[in-house]
N, C-alpha and C. Protein backbone atom coordinates (compact mmCIF):
# COMPACT_ATOMS: atom_id res chain seq x y z
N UNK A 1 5.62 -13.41 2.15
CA UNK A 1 5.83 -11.98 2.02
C UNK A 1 6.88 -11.56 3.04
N UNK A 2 7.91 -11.07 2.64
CA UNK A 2 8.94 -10.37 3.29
C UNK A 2 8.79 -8.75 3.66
N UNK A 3 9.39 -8.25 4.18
CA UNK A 3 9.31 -7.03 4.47
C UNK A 3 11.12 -6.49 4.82
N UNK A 4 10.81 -5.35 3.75
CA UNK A 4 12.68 -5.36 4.06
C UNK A 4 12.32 -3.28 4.99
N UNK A 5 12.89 -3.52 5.81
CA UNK A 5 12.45 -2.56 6.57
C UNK A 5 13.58 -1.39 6.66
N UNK A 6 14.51 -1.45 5.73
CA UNK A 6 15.59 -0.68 5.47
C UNK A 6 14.92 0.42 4.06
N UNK A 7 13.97 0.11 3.09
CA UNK A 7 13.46 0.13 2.23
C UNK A 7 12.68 1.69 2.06
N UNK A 8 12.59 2.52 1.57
CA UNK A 8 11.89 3.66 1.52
C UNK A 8 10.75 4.10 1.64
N UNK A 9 9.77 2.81 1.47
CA UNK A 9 8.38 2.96 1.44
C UNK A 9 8.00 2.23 3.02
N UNK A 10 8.99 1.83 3.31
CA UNK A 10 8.81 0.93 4.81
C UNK A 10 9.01 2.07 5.78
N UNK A 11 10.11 2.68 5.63
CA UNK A 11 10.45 3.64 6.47
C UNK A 11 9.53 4.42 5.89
N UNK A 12 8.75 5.35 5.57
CA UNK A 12 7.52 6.06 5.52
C UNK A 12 6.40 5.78 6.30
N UNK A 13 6.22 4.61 6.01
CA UNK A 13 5.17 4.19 6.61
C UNK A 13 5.00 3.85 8.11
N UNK A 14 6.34 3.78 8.46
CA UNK A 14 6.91 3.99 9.94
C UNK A 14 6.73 5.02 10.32
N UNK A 15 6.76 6.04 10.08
CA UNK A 15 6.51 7.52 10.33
C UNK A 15 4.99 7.97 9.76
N UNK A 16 4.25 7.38 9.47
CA UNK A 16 2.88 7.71 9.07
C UNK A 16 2.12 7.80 10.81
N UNK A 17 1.42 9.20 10.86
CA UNK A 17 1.11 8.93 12.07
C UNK A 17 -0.65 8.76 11.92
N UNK A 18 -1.67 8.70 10.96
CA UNK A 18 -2.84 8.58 10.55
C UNK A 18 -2.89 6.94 10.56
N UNK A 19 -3.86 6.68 11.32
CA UNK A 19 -3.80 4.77 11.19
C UNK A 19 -4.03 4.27 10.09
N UNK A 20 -5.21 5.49 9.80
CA UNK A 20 -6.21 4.76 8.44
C UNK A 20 -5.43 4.87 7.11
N UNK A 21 -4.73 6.07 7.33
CA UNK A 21 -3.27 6.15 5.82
C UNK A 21 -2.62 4.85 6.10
N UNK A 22 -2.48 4.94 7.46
CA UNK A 22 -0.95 3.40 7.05
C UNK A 22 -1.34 2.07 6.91
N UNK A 23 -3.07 1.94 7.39
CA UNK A 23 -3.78 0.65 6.91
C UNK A 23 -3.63 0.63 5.39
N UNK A 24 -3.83 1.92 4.62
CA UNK A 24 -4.14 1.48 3.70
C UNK A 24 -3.10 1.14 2.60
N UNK A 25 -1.84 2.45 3.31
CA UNK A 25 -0.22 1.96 2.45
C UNK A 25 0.08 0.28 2.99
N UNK A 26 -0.39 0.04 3.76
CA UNK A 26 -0.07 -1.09 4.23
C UNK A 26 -0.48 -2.13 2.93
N UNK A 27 -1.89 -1.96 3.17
CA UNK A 27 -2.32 -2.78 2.23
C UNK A 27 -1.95 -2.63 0.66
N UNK A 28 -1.79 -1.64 0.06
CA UNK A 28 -1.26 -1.77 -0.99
C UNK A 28 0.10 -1.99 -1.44
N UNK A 29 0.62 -2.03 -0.71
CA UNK A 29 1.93 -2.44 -0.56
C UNK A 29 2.09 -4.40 -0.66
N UNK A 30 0.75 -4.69 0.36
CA UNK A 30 0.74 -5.93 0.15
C UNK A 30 0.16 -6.14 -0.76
N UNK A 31 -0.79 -5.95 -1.63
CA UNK A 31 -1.37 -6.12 -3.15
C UNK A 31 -0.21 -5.82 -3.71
N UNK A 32 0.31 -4.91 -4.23
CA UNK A 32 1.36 -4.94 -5.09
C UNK A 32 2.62 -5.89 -5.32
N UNK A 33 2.50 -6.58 -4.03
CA UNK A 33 3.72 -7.74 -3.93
C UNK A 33 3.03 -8.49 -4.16
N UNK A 34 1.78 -9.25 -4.12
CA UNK A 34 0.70 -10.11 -4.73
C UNK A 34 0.98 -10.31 -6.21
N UNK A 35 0.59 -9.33 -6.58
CA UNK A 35 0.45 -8.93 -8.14
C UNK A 35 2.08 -8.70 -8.75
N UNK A 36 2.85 -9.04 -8.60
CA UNK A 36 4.65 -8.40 -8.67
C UNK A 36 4.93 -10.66 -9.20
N UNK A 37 3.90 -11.17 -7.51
CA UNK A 37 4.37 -12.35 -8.17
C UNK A 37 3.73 -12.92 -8.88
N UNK A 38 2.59 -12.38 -9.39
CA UNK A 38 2.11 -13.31 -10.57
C UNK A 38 0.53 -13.63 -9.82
N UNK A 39 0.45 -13.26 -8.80
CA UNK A 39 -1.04 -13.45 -7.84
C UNK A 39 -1.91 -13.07 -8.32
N UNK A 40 -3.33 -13.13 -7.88
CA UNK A 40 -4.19 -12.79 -8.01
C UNK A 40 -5.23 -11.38 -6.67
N UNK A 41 -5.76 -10.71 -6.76
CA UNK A 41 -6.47 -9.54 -5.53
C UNK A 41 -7.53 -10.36 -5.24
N UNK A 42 -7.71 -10.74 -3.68
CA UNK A 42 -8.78 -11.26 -3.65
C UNK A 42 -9.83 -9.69 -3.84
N UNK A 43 -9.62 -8.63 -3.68
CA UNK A 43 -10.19 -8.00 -3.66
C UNK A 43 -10.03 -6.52 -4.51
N UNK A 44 -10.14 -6.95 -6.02
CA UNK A 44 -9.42 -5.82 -6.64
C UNK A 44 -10.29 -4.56 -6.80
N UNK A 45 -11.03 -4.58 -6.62
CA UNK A 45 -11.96 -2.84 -6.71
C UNK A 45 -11.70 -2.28 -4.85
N UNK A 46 -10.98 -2.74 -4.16
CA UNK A 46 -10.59 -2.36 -3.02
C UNK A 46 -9.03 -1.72 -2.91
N UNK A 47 -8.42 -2.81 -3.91
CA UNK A 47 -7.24 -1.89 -4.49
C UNK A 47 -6.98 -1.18 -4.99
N UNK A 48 -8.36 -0.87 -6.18
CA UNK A 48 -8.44 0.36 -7.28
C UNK A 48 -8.61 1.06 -6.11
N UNK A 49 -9.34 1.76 -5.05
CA UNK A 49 -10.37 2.78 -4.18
C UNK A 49 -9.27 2.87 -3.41
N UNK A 50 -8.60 2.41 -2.74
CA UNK A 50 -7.33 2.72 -1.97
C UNK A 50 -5.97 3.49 -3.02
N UNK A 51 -5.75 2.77 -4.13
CA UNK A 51 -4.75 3.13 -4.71
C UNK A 51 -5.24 5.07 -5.07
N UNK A 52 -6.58 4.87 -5.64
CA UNK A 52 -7.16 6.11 -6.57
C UNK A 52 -6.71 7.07 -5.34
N UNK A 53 -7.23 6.71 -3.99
CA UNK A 53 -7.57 7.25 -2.96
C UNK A 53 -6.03 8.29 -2.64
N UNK A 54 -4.60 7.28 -2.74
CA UNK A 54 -3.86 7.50 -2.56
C UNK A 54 -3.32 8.74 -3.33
N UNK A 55 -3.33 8.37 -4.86
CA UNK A 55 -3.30 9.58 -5.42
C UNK A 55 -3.87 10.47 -5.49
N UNK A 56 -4.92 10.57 -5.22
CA UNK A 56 -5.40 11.88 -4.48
C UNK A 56 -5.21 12.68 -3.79
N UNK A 57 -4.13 12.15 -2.82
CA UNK A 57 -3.49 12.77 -1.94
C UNK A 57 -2.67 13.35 -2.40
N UNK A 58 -1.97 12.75 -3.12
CA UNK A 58 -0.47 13.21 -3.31
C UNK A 58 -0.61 14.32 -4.49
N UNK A 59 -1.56 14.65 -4.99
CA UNK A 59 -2.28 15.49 -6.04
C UNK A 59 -2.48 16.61 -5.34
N UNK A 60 -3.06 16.38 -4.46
CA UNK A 60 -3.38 17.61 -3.63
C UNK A 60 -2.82 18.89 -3.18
């Protein structure tokens, strides 16, 4: 897993000042590159509850 830190969602998350938001962009960020290559979630109802979670926010 690479991290290109020039990237839009990188730089966000650089500026996220909530830990528990950027644990969790963190993590889906890394599921989604999982799943991008063909991987498997070790933990996919953790990705649904974070992802749902996320949009929730942004709904708001």
């Amino acid at each position: 897993f690479e991290i290109n830190p020039g990237h839009p969602l990188v730089e966000r998350m650089d500026q996220e000042p909530d830990e528990d938001r950027f644990a969790d962009l963190a993590r889906i960020l890394f599921d989604q590159a999982k799943l991008a290559e063909g991987g498997q979630l070790e933990d996919p109802a953790g990705f649904v509850h974070r992802l749902n979670k996320l949009m929730l926010s942004l709904s708001a």
